[in-house]
N, C-alpha and C. Protein backbone atom coordinates (compact mmCIF):
# COMPACT_ATOMS: atom_id res chain seq x y z
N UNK A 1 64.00 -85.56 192.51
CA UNK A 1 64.30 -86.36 191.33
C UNK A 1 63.02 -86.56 190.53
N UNK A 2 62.96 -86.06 189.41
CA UNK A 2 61.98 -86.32 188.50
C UNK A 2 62.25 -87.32 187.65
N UNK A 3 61.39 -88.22 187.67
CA UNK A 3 61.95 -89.31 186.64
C UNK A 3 60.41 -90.09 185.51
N UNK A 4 60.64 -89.80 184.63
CA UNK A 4 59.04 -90.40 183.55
C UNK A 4 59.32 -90.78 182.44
N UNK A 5 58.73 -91.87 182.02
CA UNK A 5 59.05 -92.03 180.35
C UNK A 5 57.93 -93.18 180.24
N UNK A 6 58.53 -93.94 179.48
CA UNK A 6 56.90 -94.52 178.75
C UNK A 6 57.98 -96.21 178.58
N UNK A 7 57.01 -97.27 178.96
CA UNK A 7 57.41 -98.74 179.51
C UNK A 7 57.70 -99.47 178.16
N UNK A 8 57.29 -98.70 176.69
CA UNK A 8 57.78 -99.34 175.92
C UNK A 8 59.42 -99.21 175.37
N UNK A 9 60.20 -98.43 176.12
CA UNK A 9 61.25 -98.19 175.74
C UNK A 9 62.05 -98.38 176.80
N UNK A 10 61.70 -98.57 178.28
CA UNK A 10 62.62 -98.95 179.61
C UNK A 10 62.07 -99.76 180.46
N UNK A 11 61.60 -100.91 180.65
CA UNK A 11 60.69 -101.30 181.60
C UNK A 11 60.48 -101.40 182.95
N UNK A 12 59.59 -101.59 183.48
CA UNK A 12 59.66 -101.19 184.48
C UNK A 12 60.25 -101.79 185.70
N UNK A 13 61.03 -103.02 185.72
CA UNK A 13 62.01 -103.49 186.59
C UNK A 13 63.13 -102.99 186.27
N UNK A 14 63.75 -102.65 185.44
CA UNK A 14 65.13 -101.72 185.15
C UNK A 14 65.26 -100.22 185.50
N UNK A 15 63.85 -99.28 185.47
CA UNK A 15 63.54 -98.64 186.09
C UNK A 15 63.44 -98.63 187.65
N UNK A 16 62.86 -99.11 188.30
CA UNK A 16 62.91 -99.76 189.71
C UNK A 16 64.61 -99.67 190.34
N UNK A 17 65.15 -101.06 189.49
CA UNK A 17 66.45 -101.08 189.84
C UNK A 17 67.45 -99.66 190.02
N UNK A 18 67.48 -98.66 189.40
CA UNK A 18 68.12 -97.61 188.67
C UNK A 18 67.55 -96.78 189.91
N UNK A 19 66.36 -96.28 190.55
CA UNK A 19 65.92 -96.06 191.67
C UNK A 19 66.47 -96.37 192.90
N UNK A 20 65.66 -97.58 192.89
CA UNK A 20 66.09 -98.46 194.53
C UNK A 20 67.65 -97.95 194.65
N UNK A 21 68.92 -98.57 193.70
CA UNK A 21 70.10 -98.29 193.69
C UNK A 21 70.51 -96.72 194.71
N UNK A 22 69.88 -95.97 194.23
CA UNK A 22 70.01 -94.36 194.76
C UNK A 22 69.29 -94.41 195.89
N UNK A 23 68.79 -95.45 196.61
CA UNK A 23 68.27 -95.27 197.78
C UNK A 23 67.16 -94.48 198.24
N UNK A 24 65.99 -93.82 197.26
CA UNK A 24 65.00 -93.07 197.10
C UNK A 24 64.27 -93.40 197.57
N UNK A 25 63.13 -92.49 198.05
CA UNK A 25 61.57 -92.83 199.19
C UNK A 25 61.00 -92.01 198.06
N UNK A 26 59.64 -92.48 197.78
CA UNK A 26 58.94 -92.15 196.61
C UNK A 26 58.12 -93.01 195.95
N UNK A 27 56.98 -92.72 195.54
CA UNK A 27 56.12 -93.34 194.68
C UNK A 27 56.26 -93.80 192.99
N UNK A 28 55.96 -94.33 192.25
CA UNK A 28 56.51 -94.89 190.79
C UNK A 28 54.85 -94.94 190.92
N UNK A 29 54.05 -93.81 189.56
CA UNK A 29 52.71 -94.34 189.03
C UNK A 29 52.69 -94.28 187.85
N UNK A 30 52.36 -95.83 187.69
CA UNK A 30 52.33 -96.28 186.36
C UNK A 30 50.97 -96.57 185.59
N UNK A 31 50.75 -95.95 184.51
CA UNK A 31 49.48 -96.03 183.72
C UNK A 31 50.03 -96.84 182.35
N UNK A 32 48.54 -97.58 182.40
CA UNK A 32 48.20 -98.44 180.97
C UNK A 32 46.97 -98.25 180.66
N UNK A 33 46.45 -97.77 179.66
CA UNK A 33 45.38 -97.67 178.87
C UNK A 33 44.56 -97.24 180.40
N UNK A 34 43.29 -97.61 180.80
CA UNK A 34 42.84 -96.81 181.73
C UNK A 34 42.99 -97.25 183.59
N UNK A 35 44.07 -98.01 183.24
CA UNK A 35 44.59 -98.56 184.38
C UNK A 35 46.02 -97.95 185.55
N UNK A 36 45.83 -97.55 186.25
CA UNK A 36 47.02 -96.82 187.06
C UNK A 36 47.46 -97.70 188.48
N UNK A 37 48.79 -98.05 188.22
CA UNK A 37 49.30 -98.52 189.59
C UNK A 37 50.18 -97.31 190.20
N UNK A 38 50.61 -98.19 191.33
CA UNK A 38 51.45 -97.49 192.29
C UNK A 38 52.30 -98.10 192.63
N UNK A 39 53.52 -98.32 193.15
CA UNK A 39 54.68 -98.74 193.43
C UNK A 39 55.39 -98.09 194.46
N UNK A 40 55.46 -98.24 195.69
CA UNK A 40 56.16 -97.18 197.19
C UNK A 40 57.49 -97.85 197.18
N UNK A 41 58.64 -96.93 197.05
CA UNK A 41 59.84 -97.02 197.77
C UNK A 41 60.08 -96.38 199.08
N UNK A 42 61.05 -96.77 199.70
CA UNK A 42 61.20 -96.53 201.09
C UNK A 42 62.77 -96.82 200.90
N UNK A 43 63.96 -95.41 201.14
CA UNK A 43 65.10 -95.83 201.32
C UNK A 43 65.44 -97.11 200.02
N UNK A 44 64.52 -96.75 199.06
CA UNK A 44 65.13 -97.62 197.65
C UNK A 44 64.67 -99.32 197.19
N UNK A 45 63.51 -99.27 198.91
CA UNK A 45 62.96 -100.64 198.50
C UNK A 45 61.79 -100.92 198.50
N UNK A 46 61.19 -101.42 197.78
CA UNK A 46 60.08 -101.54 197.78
C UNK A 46 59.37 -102.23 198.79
N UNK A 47 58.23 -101.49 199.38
CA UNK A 47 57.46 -101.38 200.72
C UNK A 47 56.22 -101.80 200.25
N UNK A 48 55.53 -100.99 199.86
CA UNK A 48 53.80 -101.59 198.99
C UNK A 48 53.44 -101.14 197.64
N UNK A 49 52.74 -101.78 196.96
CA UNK A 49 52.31 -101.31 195.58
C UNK A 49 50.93 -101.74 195.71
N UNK A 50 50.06 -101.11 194.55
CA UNK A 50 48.47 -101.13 194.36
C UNK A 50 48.31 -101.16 192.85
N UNK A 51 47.38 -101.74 192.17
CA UNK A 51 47.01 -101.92 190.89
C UNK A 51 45.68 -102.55 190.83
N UNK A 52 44.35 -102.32 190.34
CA UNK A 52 43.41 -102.74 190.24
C UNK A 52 42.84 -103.26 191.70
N UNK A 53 42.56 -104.60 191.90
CA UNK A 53 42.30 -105.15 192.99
C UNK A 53 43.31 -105.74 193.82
N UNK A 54 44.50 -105.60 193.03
CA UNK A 54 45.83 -105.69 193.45
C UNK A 54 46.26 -105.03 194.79
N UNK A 55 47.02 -105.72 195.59
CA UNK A 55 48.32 -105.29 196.72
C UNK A 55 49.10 -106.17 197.07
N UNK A 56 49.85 -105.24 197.00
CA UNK A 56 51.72 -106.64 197.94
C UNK A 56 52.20 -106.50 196.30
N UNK A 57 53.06 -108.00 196.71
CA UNK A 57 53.52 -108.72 195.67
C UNK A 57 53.00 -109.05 194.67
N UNK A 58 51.74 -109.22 194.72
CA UNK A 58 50.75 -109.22 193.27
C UNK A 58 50.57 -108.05 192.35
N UNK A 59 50.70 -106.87 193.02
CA UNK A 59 50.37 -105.86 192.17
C UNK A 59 52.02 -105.58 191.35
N UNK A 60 52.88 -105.82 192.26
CA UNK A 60 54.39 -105.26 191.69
C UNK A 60 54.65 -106.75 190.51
N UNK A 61 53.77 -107.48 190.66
CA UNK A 61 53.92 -109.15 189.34
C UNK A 61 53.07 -108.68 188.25
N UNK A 62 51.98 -108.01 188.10
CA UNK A 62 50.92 -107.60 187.65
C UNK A 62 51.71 -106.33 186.85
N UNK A 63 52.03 -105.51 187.58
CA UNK A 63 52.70 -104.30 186.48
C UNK A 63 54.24 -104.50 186.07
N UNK A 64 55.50 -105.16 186.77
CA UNK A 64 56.61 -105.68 186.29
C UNK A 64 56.17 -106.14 184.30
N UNK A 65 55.40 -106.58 184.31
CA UNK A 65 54.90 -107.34 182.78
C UNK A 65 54.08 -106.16 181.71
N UNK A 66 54.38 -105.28 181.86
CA UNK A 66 53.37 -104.32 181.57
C UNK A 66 54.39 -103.97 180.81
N UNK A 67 54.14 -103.95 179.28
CA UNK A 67 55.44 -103.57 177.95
C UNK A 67 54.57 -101.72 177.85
N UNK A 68 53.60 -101.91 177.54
CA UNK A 68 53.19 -100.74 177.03
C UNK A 68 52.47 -99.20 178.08
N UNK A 69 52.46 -98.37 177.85
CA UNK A 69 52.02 -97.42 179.15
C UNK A 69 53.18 -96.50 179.39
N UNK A 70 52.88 -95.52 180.61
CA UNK A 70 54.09 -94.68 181.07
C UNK A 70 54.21 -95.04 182.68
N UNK A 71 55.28 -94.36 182.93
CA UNK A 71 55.62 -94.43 184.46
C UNK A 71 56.09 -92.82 185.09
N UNK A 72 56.19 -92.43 186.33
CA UNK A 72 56.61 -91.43 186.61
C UNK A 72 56.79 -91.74 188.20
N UNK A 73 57.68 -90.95 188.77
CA UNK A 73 58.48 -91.28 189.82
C UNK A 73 58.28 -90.06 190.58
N UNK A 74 57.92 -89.89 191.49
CA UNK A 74 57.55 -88.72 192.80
C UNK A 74 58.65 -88.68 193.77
N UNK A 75 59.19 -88.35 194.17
CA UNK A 75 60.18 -88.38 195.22
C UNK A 75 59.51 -87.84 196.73
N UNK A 76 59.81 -88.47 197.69
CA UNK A 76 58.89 -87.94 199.23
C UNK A 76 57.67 -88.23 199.19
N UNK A 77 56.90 -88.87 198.28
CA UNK A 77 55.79 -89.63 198.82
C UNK A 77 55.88 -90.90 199.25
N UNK A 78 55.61 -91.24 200.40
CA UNK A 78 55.40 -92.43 201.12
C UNK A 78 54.00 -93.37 201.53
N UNK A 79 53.96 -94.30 201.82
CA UNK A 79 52.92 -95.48 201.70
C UNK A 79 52.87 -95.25 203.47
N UNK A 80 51.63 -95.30 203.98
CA UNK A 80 51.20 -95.53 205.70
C UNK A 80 51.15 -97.08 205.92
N UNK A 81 51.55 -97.91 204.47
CA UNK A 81 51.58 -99.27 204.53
C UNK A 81 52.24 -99.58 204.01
N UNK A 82 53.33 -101.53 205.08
CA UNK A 82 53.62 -102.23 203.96
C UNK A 82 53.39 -103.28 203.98
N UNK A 83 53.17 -103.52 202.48
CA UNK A 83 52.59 -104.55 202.47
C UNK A 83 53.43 -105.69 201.87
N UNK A 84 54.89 -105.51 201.52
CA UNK A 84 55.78 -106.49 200.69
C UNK A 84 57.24 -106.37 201.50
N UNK A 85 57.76 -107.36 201.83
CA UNK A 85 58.75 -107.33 202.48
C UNK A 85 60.24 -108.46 202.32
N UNK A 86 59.38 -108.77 200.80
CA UNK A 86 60.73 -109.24 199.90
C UNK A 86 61.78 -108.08 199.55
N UNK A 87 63.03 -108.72 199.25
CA UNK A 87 63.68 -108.00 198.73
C UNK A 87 63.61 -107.04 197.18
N UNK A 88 63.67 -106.21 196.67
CA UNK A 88 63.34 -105.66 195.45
C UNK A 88 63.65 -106.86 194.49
N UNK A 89 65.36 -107.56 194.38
CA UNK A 89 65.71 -108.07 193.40
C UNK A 89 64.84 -109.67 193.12
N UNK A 90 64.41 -110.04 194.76
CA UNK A 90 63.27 -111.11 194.45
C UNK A 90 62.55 -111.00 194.20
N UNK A 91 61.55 -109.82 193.87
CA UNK A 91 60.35 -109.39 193.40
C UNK A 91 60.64 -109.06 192.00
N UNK A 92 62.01 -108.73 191.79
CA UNK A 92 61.92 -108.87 189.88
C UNK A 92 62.30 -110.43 189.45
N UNK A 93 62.90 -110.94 190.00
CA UNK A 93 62.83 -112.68 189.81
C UNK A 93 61.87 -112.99 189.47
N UNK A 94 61.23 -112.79 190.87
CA UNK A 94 60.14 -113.40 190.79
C UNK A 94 58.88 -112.98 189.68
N UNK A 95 59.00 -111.68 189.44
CA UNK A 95 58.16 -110.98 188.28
C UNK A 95 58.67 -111.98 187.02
N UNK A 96 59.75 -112.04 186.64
CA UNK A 96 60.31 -112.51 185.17
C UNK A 96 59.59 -113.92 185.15
């Protein structure tokens, strides 16, 4: 599954959602100006993310808010860590 577009036109918790749903293992890296996160699914849920000095739940609060930039979606890459073990839909709650 190839999936990319740019955060000013889909953001990136509706993206997520639209994912997770299909049950996908895969990475989401998202760039802003010279900044790049990461986002790990596992079976469609989110496991760990990274952004700056960011990990866990901070980094997926940190880029959830991110209007401008792109995203792109890897399928079969996986995280050797996790570091978040909320549910996806509380981690966009909790993002909003």
């Amino acid at each position: 599954m190839a999936l990319q577009g740019s955060l000013s036109e889909l953001s990136l918790p509706d993206v997520i959602q639209m994912v997770s749903v299909s049950g996908k293992t895969g990475v989401f890296e998202v760039n802003r100006s010279n900044e790049i996160g990461k986002i790990y699914l596992r079976d469609g849920q989110i496991v760990d993310a990274l952004v700056g000095g960011l990990r866990g739940d901070n980094a997926v609060y940190e880029m959830a808010i991110w209007s401008q930039g792109t995203f792109s979606f890897t399928q079969g890459k996986e995280s050797d860590q996790t570091t978040i073990h909320l549910s996806n839909a509380t981690l966009m709650m909790e993002a909003a």
